[in-house]
C-alpha atoms as a PDB file:
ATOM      1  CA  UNK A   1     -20.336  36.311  34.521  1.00  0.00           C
ATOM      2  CA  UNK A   2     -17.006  34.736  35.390  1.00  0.00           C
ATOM      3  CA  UNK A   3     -15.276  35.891  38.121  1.00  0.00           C
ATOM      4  CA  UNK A   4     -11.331  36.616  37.539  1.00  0.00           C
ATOM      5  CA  UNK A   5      -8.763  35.440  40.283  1.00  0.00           C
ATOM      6  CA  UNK A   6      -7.249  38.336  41.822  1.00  0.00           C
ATOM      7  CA  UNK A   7      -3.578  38.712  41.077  1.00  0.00           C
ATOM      8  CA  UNK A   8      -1.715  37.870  44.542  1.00  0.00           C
ATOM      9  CA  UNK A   9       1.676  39.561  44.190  1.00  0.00           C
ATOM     10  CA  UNK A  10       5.257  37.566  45.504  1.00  0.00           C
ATOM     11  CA  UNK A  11       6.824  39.225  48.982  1.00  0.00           C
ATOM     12  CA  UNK A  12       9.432  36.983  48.939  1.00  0.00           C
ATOM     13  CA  UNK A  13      11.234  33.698  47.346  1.00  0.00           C
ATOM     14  CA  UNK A  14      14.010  31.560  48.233  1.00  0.00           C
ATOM     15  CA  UNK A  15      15.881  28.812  46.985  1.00  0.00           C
ATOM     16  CA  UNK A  16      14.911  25.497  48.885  1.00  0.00           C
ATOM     17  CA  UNK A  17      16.748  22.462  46.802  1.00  0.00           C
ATOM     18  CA  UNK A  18      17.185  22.187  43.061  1.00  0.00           C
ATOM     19  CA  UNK A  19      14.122  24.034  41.225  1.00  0.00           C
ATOM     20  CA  UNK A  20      11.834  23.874  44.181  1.00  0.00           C
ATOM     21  CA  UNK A  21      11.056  27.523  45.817  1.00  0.00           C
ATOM     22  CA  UNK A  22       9.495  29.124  48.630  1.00  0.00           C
ATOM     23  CA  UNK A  23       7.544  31.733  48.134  1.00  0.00           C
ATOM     24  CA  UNK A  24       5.523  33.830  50.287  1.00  0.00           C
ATOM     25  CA  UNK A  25       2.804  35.915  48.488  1.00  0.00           C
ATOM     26  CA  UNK A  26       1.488  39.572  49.919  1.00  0.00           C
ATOM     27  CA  UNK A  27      -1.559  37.777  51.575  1.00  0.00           C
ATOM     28  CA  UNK A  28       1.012  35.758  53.786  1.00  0.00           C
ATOM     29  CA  UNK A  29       0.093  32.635  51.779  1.00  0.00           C
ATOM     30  CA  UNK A  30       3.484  30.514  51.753  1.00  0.00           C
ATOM     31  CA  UNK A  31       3.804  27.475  49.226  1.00  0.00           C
ATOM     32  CA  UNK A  32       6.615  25.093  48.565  1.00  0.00           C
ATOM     33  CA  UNK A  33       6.613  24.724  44.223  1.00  0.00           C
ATOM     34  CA  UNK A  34       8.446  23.139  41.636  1.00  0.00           C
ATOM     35  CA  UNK A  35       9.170  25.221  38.938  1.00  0.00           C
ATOM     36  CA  UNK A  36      10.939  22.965  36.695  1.00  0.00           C
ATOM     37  CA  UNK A  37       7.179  22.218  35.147  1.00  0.00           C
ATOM     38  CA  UNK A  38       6.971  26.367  34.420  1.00  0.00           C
ATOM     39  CA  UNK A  39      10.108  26.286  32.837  1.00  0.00           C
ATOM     40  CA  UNK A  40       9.998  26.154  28.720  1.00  0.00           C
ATOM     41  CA  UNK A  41      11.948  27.890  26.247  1.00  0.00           C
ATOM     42  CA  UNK A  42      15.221  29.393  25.804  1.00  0.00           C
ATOM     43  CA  UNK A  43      15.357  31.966  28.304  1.00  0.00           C
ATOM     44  CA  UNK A  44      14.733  29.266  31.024  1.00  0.00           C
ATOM     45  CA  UNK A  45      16.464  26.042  29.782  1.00  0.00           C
ATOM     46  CA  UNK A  46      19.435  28.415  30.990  1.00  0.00           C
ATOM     47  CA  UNK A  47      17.954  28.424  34.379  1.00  0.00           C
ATOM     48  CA  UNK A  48      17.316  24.911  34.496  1.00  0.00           C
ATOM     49  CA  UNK A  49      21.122  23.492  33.188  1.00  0.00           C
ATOM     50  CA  UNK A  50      22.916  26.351  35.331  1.00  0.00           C
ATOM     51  CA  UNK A  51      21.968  26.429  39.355  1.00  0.00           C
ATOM     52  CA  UNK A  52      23.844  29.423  40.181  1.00  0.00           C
ATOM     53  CA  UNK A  53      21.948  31.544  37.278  1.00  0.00           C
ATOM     54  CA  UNK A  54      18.662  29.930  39.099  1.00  0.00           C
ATOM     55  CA  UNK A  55      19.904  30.191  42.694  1.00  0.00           C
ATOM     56  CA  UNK A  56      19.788  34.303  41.837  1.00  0.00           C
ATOM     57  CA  UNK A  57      16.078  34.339  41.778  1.00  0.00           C
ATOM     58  CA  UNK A  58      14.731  37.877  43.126  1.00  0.00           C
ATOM     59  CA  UNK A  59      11.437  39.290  43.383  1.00  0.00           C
ATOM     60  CA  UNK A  60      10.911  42.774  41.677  1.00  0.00           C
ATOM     61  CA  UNK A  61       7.493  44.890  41.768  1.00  0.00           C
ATOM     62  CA  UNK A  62       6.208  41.350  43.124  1.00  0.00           C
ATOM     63  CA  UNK A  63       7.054  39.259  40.598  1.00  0.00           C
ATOM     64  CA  UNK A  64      10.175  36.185  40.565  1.00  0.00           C
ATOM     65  CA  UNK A  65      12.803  37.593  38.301  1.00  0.00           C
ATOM     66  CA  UNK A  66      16.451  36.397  37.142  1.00  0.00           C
ATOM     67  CA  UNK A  67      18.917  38.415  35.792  1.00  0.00           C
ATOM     68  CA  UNK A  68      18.840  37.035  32.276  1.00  0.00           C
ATOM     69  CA  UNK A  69      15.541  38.453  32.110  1.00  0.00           C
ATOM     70  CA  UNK A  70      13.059  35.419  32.914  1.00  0.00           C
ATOM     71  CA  UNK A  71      10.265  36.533  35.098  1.00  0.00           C
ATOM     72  CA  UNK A  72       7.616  34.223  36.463  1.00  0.00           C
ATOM     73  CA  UNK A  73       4.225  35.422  37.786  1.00  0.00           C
ATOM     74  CA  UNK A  74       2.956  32.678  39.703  1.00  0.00           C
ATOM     75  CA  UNK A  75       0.496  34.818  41.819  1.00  0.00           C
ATOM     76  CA  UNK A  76      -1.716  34.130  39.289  1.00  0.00           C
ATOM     77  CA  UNK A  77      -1.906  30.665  40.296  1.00  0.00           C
ATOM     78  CA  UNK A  78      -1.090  29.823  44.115  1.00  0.00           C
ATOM     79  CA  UNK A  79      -2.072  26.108  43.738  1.00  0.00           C
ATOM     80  CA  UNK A  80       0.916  25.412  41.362  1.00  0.00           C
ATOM     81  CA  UNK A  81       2.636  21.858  41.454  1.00  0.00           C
ATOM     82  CA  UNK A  82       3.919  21.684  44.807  1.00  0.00           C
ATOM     83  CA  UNK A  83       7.676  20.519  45.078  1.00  0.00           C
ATOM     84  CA  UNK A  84       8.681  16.778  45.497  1.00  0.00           C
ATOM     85  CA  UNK A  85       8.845  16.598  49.460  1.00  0.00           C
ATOM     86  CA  UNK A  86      12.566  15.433  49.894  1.00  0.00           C
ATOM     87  CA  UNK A  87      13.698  14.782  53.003  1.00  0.00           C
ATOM     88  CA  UNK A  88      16.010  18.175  52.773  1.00  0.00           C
ATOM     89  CA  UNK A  89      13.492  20.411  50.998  1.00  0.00           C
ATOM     90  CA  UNK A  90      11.298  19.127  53.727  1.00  0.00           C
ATOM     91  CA  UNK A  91      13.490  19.921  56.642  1.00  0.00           C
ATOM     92  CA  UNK A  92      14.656  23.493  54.933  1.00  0.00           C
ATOM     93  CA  UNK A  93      10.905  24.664  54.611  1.00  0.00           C
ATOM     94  CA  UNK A  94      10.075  23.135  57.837  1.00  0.00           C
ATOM     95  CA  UNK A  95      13.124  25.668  59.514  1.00  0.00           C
ATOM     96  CA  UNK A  96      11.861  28.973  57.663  1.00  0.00           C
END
């Protein structure tokens, strides 16, 4: 019998450079992710071509929301694609 991966809700999320995120999860896990490789389809190639749209990310009921409606649950898999270490995203996630 298979085991299934417990869903590990978002506390929090923030903006570090471009598409890249940090999130913090209710078990105090933080990761630095990309989520340009999550994002397909209508509702986020708006997110992608417009920053400010993206830079509005929220968490709700501990999932990443935007306000067009795009929602994200990637508690469901902490070991995502981690972000492209750039000398800024580095230094902002260094300073949280």
């Amino acid at each position: 019998m298979e085991q299934i991966e417990k869903l590990i809700r978002v506390r929090r999320v923030e903006v570090v450079d471009g598409l890249a995120v940090r999130i913090e999860f209710e078990d105090s896990t933080v990761k630095l992710l990309d989520l340009e490789p999550l994002m397909h389809g209508p509702i986020f190639d708006e997110l992608v071509h417009d920053s400010a749209l993206f830079n509005q990310i929220t968490v709700e009921h501990g999932t990443i929301t935007w306000p067009n409606g795009a929602t994200s649950s990637v508690g469901t898999g902490r070991a995502l694609v981690p972000a492209a270490r750039t000398r800024r995203a580095s230094a902002q996630f260094a300073q949280s």
